[in-house]
Protein backbone atom coordinates (compact mmCIF):
# COMPACT_ATOMS: atom_id res chain seq x y z
CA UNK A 1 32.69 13.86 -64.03
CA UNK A 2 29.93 11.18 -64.96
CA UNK A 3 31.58 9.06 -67.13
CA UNK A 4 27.87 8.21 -68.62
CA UNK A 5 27.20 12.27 -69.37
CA UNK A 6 27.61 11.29 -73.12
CA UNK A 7 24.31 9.34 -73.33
CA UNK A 8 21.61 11.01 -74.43
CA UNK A 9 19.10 9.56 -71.91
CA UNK A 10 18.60 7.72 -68.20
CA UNK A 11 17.68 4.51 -70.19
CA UNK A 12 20.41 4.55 -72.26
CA UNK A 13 22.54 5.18 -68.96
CA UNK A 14 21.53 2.37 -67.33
CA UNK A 15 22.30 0.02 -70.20
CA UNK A 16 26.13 0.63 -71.25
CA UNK A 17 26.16 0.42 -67.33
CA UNK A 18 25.22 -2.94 -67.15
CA UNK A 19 26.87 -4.12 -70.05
CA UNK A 20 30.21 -2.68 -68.37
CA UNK A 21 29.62 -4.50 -65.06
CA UNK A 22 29.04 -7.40 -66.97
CA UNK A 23 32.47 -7.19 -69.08
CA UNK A 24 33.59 -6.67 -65.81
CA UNK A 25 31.79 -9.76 -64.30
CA UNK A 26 33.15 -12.11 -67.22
CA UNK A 27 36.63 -10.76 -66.80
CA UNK A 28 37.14 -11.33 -63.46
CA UNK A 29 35.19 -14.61 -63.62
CA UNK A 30 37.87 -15.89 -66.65
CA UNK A 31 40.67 -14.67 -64.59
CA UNK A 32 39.92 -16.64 -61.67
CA UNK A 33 39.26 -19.86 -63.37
CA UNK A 34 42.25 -19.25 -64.87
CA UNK A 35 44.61 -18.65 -61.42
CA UNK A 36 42.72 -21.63 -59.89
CA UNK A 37 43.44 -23.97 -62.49
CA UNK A 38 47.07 -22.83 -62.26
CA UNK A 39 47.07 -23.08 -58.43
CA UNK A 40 45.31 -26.42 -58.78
CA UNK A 41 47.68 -27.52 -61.07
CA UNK A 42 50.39 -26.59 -59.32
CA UNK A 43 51.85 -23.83 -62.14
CA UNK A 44 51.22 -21.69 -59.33
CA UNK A 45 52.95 -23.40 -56.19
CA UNK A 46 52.57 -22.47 -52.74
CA UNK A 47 54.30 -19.48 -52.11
CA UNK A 48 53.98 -17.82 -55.48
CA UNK A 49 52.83 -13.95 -55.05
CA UNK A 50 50.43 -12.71 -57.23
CA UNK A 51 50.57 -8.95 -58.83
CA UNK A 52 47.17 -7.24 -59.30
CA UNK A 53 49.46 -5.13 -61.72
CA UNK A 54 51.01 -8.25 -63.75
CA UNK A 55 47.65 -9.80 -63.56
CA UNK A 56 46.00 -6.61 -65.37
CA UNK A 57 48.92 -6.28 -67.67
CA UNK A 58 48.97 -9.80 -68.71
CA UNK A 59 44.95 -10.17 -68.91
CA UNK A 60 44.94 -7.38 -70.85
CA UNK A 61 42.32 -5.58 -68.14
CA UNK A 62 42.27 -3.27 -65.33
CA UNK A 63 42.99 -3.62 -61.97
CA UNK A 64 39.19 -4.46 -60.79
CA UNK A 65 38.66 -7.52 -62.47
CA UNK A 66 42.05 -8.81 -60.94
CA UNK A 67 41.07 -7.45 -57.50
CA UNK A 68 37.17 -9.75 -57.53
CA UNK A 69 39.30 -12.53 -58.90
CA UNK A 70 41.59 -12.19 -55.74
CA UNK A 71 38.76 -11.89 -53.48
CA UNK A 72 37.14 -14.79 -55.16
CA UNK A 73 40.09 -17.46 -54.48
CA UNK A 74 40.71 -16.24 -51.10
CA UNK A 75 37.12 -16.83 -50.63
CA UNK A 76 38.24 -20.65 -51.16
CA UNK A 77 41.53 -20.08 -49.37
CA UNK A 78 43.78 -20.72 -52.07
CA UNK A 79 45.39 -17.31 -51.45
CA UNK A 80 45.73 -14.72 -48.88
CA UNK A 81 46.69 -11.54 -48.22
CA UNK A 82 50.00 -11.18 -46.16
CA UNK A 83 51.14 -8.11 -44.53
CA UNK A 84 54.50 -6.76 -46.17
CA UNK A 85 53.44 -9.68 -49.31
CA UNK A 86 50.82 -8.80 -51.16
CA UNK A 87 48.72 -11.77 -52.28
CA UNK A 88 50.36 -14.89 -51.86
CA UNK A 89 48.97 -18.46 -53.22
CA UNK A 90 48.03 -20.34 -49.72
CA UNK A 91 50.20 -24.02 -49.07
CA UNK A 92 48.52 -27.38 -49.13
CA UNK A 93 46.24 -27.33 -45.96
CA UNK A 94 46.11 -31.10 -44.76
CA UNK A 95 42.99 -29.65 -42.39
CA UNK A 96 41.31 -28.22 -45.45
CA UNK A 97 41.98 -31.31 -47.69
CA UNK A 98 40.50 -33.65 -45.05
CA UNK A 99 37.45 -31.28 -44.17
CA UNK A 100 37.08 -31.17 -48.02
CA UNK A 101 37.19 -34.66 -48.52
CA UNK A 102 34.71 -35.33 -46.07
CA UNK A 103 32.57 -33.14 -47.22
CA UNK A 104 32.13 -34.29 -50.82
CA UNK A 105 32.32 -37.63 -49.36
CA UNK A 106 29.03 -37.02 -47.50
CA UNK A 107 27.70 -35.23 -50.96
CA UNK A 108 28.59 -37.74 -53.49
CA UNK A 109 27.52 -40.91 -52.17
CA UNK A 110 24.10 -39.37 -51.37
CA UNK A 111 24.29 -38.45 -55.29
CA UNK A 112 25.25 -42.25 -56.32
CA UNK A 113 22.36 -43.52 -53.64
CA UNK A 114 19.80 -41.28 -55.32
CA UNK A 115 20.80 -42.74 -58.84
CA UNK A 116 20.38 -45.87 -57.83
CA UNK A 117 16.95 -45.68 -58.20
CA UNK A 118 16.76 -43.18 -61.30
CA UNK A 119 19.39 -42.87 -64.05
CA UNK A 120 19.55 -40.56 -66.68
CA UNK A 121 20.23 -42.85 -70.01
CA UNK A 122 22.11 -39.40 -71.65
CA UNK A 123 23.86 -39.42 -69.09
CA UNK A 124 25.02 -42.90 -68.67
CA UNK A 125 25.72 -43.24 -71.85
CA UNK A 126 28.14 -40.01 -71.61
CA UNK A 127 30.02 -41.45 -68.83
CA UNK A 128 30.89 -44.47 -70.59
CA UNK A 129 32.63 -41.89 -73.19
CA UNK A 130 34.22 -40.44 -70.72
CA UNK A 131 35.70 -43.37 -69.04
CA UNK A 132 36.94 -44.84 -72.17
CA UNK A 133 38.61 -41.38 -73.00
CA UNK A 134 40.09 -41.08 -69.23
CA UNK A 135 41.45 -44.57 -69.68
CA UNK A 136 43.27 -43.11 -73.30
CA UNK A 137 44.88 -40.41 -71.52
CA UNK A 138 46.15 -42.39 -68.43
CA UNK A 139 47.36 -44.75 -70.98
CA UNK A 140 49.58 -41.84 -72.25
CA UNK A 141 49.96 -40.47 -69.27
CA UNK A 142 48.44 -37.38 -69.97
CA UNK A 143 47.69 -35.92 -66.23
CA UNK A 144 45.74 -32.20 -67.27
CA UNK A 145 43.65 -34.70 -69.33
CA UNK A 146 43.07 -37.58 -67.22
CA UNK A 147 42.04 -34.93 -64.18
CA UNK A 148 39.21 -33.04 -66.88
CA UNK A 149 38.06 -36.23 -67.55
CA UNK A 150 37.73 -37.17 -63.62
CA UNK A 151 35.72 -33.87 -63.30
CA UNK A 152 33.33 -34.70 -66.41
CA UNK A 153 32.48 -38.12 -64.97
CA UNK A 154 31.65 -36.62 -61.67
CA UNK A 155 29.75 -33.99 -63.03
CA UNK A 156 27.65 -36.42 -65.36
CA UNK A 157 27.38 -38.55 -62.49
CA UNK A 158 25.36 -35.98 -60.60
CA UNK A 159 23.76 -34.69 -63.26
CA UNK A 160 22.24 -38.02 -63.93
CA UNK A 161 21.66 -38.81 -60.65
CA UNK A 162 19.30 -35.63 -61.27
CA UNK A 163 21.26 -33.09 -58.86
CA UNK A 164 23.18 -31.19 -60.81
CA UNK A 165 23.69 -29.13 -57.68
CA UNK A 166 25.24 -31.09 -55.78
CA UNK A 167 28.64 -30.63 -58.06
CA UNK A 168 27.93 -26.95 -58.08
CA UNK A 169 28.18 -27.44 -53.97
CA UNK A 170 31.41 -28.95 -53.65
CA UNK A 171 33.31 -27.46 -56.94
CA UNK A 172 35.01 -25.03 -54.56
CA UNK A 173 36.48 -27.10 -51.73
CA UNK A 174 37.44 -29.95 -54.28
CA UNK A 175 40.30 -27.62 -55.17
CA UNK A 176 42.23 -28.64 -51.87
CA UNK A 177 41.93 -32.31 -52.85
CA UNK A 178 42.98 -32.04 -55.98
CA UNK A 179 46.10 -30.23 -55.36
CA UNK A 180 47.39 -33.12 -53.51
CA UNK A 181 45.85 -35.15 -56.29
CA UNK A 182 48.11 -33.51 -58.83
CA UNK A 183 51.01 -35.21 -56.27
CA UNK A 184 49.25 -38.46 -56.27
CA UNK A 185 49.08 -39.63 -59.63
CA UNK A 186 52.76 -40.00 -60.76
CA UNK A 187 51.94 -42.31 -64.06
CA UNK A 188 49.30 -44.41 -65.62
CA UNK A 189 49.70 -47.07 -62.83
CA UNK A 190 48.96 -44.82 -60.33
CA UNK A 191 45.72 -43.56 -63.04
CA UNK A 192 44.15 -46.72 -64.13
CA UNK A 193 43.14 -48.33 -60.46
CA UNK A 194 40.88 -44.98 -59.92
CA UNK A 195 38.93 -45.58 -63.70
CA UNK A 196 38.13 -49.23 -62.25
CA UNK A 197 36.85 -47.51 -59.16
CA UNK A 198 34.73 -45.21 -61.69
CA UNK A 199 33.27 -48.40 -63.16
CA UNK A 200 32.58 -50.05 -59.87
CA UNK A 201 30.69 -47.26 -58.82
CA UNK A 202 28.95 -47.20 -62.41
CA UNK A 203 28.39 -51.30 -62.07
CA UNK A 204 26.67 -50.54 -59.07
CA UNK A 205 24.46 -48.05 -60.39
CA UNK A 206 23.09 -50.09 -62.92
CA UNK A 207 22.42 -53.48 -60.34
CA UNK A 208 20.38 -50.46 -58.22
CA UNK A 209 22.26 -51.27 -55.21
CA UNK A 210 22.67 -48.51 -53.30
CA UNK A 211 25.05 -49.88 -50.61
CA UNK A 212 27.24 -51.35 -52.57
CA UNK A 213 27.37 -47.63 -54.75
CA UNK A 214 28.24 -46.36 -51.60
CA UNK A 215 30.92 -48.12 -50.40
CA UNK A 216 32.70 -48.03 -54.42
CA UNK A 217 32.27 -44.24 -53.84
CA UNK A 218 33.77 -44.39 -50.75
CA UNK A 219 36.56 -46.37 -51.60
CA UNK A 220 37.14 -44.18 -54.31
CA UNK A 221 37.60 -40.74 -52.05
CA UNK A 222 39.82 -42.52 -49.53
CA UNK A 223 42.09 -43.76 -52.55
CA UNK A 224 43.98 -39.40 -51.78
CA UNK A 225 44.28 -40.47 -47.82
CA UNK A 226 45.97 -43.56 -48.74
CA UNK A 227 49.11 -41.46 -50.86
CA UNK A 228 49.09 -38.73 -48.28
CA UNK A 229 51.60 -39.63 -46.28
CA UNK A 230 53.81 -40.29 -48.69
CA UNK A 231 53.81 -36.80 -51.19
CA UNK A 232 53.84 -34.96 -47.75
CA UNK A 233 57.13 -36.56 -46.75
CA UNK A 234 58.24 -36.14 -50.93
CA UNK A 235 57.05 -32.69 -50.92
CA UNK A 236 57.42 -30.72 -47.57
CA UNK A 237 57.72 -27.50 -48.61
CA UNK A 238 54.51 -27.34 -50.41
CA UNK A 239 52.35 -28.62 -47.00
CA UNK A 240 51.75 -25.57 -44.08
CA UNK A 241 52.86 -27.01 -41.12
């Protein structure tokens, strides 16, 4: 049967229809930011299998909205589907990380070239916020904080670089870097060094040189290749072979 027979009209058809694929949208849209921030943070290890049942039950929603979630991170390839499994959250990919890394390496030092020459005050003036509330939270060694307040910088630093984009373009693949990240930053020692290399890349913003930008943003992406070795041999079982 037509589930939309009630409505009195084809207008009024095509309306609640929209508004339920929309519900539908948003649902499956929280959900995954949800399960990524999980994976990401590591609530979720490697391993982990994920119920489209539980899900539903837990989210309080049906089974669809759980399924385009699914789809969604295995888009990403922080799960997959495994024969005799179900869904199953993916391990840390050292491939992926590095392909990831190089990525938003290439990205983000074309952002902090570009805002070299153009700077959004706004924006400027919201980083320095930012970095003096990162540097509060790695003081108390809050880590869900201090990596919020690493995404906020890097998003203000694009947006006032005047490519907001260019976040949008890497937000996905980031999320193999910073599982490893959540390995890599054991206390606010480990913290503090990477809000100096936020305010080198900021120094060299505001002097408009765009070389030495690049090479602080550089610096700053191969701080994760520098701790690799050692949460790998820490942490095997979370690392595909």
């Amino acid at each position: 049967m037509d589930q939309y027979t009630t409505q009195p009209d084809k207008g009024m058809r095509t309306i609640v229809n929209t508004r339920f694929a929309v519900s539908q949208g948003s649902a499956a849209q929280r959900i995954e930011s949800e399960l990524r921030r999980l994976i990401v943070a590591l609530e979720l290890p490697p391993g982990s299998r994920l119920s489209e049942q539980e899900l539903a039950e837990r989210h309080g929603v049906s089974r669809q909205p759980v399924r385009e979630a699914l789809i969604g991170l295995a888009r990403t390839r922080l799960v997959e589907v495994q024969p005799q499994r179900g869904t199953v959250v993916v391990k840390i990919s050292v491939k992926k990380m590095m392909e990831a890394r190089f990525v938003r390496e290439a990205i983000e030092t074309a952002v902090v070239r570009r805002g070299c020459s153009s700077f959004d005050r706004q924006s400027r003036q919201r980083i320095e916020d930012l970095l003096e509330m990162q540097e509060q939270a790695a003081r108390r060694d809050d880590h869900a904080a201090f990596q919020r307040y690493d995404e906020l910088f890097h998003i203000a630093l694009a947006e006032g670089a005047g490519c907001p984009l260019a976040w949008e373009a890497i937000q996905d693949i980031k999320a193999h870097m910073d599982r490893v990240c959540q390995l890599t930053l054991p206390g606010p020692e480990a913290m503090l060094p990477l809000i100096d290399q936020h305010r080198a890349i900021m120094a060299a913003i505001d002097a408009g040189d765009e070389e030495a930008a690049d090479a602080a943003m550089r610096r700053h992406l191969t701080e994760i290749l520098r701790a690799l070795p050692r949460v790998e041999a820490e942490h095997p079982e979370l690392f595909s072979a």
